[in-house]
N, C-alpha and C. Protein backbone atom coordinates (compact mmCIF):
# COMPACT_ATOMS: atom_id res chain seq x y z
N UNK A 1 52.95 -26.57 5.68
CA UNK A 1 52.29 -25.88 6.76
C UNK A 1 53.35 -25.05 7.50
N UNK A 2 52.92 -23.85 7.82
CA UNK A 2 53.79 -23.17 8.61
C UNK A 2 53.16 -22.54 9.76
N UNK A 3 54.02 -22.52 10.73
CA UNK A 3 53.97 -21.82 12.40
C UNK A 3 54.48 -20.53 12.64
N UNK A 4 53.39 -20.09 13.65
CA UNK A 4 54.19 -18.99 14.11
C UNK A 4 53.09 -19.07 15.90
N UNK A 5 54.35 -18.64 17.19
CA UNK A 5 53.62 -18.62 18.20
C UNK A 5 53.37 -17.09 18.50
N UNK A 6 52.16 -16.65 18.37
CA UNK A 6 51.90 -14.97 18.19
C UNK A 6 51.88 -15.03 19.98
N UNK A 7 51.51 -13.52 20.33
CA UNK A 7 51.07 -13.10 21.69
C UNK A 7 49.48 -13.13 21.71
N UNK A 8 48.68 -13.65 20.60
CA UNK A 8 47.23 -14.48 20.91
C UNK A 8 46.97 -15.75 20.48
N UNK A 9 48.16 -16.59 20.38
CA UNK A 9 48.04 -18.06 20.07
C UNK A 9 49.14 -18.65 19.14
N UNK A 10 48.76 -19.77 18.49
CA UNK A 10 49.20 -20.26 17.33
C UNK A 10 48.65 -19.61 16.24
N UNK A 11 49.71 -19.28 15.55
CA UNK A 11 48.85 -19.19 13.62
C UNK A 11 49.30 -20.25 12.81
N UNK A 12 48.56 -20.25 12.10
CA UNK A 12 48.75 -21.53 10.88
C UNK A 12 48.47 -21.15 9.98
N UNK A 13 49.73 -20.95 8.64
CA UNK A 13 49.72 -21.03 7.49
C UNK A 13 49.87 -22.46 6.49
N UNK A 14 48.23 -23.09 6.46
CA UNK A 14 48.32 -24.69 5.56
C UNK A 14 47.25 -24.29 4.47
N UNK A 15 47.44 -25.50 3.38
CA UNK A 15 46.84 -25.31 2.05
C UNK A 15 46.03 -26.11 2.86
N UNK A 16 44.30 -25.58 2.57
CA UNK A 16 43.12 -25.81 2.34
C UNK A 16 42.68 -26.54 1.40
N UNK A 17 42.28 -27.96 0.71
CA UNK A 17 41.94 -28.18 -0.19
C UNK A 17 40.31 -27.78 -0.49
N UNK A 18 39.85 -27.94 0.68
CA UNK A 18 38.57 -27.39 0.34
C UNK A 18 38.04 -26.08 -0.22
N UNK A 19 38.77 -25.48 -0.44
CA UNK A 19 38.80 -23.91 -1.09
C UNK A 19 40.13 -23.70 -2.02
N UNK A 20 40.94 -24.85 -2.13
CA UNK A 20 42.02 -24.43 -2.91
C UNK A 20 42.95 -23.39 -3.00
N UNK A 21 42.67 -23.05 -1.50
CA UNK A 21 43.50 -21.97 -1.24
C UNK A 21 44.69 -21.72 0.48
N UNK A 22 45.71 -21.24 0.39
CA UNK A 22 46.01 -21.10 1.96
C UNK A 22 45.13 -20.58 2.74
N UNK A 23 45.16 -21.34 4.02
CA UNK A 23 44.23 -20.58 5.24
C UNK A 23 44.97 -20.49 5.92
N UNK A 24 44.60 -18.93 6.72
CA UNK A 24 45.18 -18.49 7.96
C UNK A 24 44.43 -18.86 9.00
N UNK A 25 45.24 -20.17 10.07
CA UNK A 25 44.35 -19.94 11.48
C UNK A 25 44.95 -19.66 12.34
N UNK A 26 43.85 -18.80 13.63
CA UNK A 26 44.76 -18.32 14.59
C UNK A 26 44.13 -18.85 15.74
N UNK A 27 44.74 -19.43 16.60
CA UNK A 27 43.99 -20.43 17.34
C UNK A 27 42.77 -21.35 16.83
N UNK A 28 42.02 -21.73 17.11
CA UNK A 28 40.64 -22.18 16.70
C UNK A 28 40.10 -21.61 15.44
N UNK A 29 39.81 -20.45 14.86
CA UNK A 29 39.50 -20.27 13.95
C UNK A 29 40.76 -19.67 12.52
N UNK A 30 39.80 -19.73 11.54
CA UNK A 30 40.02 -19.85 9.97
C UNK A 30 39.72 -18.49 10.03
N UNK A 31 40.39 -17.19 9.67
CA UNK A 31 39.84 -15.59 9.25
C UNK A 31 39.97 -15.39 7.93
N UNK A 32 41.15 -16.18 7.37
CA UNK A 32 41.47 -15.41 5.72
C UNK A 32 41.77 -16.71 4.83
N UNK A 33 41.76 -17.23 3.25
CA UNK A 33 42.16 -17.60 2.26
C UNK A 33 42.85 -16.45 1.64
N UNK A 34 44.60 -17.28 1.12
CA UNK A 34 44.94 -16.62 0.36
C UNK A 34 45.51 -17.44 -1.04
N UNK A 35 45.96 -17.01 -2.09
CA UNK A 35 46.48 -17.11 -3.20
C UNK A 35 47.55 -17.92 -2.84
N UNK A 36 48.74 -17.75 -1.75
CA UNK A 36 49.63 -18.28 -1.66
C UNK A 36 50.01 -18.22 0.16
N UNK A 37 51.01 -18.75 0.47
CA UNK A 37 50.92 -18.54 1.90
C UNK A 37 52.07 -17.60 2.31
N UNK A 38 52.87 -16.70 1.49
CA UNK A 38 53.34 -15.19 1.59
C UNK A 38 52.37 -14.46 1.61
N UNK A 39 51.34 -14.42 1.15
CA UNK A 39 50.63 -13.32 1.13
C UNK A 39 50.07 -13.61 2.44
N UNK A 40 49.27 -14.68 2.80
CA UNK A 40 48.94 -14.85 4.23
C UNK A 40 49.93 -14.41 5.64
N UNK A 41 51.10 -14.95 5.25
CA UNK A 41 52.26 -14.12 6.22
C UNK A 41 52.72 -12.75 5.78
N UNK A 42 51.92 -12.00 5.07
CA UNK A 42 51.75 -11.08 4.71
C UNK A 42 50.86 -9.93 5.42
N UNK A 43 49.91 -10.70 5.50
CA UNK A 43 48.89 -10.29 6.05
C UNK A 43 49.09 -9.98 7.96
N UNK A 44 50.09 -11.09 8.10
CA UNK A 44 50.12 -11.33 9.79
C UNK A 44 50.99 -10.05 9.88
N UNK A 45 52.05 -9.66 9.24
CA UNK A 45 52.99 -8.91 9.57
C UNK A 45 52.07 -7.69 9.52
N UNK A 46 51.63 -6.95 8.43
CA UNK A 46 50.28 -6.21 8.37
C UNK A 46 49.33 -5.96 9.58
N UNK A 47 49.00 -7.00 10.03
CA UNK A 47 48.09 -7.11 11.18
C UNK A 47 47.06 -6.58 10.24
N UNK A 48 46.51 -7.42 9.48
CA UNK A 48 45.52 -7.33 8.93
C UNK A 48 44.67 -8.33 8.29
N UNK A 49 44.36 -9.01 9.56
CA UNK A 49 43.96 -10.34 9.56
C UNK A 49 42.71 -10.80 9.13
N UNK A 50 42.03 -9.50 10.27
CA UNK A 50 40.29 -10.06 10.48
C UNK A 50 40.10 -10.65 11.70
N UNK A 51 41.64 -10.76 12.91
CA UNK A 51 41.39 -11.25 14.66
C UNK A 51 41.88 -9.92 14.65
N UNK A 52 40.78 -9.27 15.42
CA UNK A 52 40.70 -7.53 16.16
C UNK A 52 42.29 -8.40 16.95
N UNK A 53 42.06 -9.29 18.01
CA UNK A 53 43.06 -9.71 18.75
C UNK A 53 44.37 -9.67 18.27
N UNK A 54 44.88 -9.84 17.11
CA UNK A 54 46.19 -9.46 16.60
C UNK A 54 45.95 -8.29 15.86
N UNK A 55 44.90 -7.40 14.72
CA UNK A 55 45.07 -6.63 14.27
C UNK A 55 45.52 -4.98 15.48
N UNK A 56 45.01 -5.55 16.65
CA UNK A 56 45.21 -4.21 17.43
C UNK A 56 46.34 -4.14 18.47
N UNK A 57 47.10 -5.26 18.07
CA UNK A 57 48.70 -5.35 18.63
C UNK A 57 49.90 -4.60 17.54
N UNK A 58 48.93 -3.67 16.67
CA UNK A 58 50.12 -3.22 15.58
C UNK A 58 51.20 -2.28 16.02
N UNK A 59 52.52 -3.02 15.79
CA UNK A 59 52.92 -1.74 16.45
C UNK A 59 53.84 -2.00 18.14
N UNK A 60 53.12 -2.78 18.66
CA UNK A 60 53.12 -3.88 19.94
C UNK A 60 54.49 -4.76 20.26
N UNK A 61 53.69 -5.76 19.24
CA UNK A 61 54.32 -6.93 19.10
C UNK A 61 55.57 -6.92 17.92
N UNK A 62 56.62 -7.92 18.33
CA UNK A 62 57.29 -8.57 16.86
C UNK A 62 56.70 -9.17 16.37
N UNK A 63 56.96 -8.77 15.02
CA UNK A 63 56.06 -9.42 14.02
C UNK A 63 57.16 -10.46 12.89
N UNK A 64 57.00 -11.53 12.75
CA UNK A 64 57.98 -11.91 10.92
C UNK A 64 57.31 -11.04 10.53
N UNK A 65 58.41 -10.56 9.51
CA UNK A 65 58.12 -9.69 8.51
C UNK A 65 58.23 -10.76 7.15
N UNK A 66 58.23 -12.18 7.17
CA UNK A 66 58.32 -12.86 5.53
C UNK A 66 58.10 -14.16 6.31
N UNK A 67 57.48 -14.65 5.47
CA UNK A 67 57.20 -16.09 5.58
C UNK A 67 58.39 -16.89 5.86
N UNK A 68 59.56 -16.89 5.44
CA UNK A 68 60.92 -17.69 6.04
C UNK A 68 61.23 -17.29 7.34
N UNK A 69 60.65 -16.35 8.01
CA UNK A 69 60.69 -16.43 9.51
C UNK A 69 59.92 -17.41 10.43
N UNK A 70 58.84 -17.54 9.55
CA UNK A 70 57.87 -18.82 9.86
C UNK A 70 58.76 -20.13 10.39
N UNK A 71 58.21 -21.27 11.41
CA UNK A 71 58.78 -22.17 11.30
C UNK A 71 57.85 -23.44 10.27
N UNK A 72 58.30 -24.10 9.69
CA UNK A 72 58.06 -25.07 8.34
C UNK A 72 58.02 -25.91 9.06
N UNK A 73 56.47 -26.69 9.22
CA UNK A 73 56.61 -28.07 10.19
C UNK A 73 56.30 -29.19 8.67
C-alpha cells in the first residue's frame, strides 16, 4: 500500500482483491483500478484521476512524479 498526503486528502495506492486490481482512493472514495500501482501513481501525477478535486489542481500543486515518491506503509 502506498501514501501520498495531496492538497484534497489522503490517496491510497492498495491491491484490491476484489477486482484484482490496484485502487486509487482519495479520501473516502475508490475513482480508478489499475493494472499495477505505477500506473495509478501515474495517473495522480497526470491529474487524471476522475476527483474534478485533484484533476483541476493541474499545474497548482506538487505532484510525485513516480511511485517511489510515494510513502510505502
Amino acid at each position: 500500500m502506498y501514501s501520498f498526503k495531496s492538497a484534497v486528502g489522503q490517496m491510497l495506492i492498495y491491491f484490491d482483491k476484489t477486482f484484482g486490481q490496484y485502487a486509487l482512493k482519495i479520501g473516502d472514495t475508490v475513482y480508478e483500478h489499475h493494472h499495477s500501482a505505477e500506473s495509478a501513481a501515474d495517473n495522480v501525477y497526470m491529474h487524471s484521476t476522475g476527483c474534478y478535486n485533484w484533476d483541476s489542481l493541474e499545474g497548482v500543486v506538487e505532484t510525485p512524479s513516480e511511485l517511489s515518491a510515494w510513502e510505502r506503509l
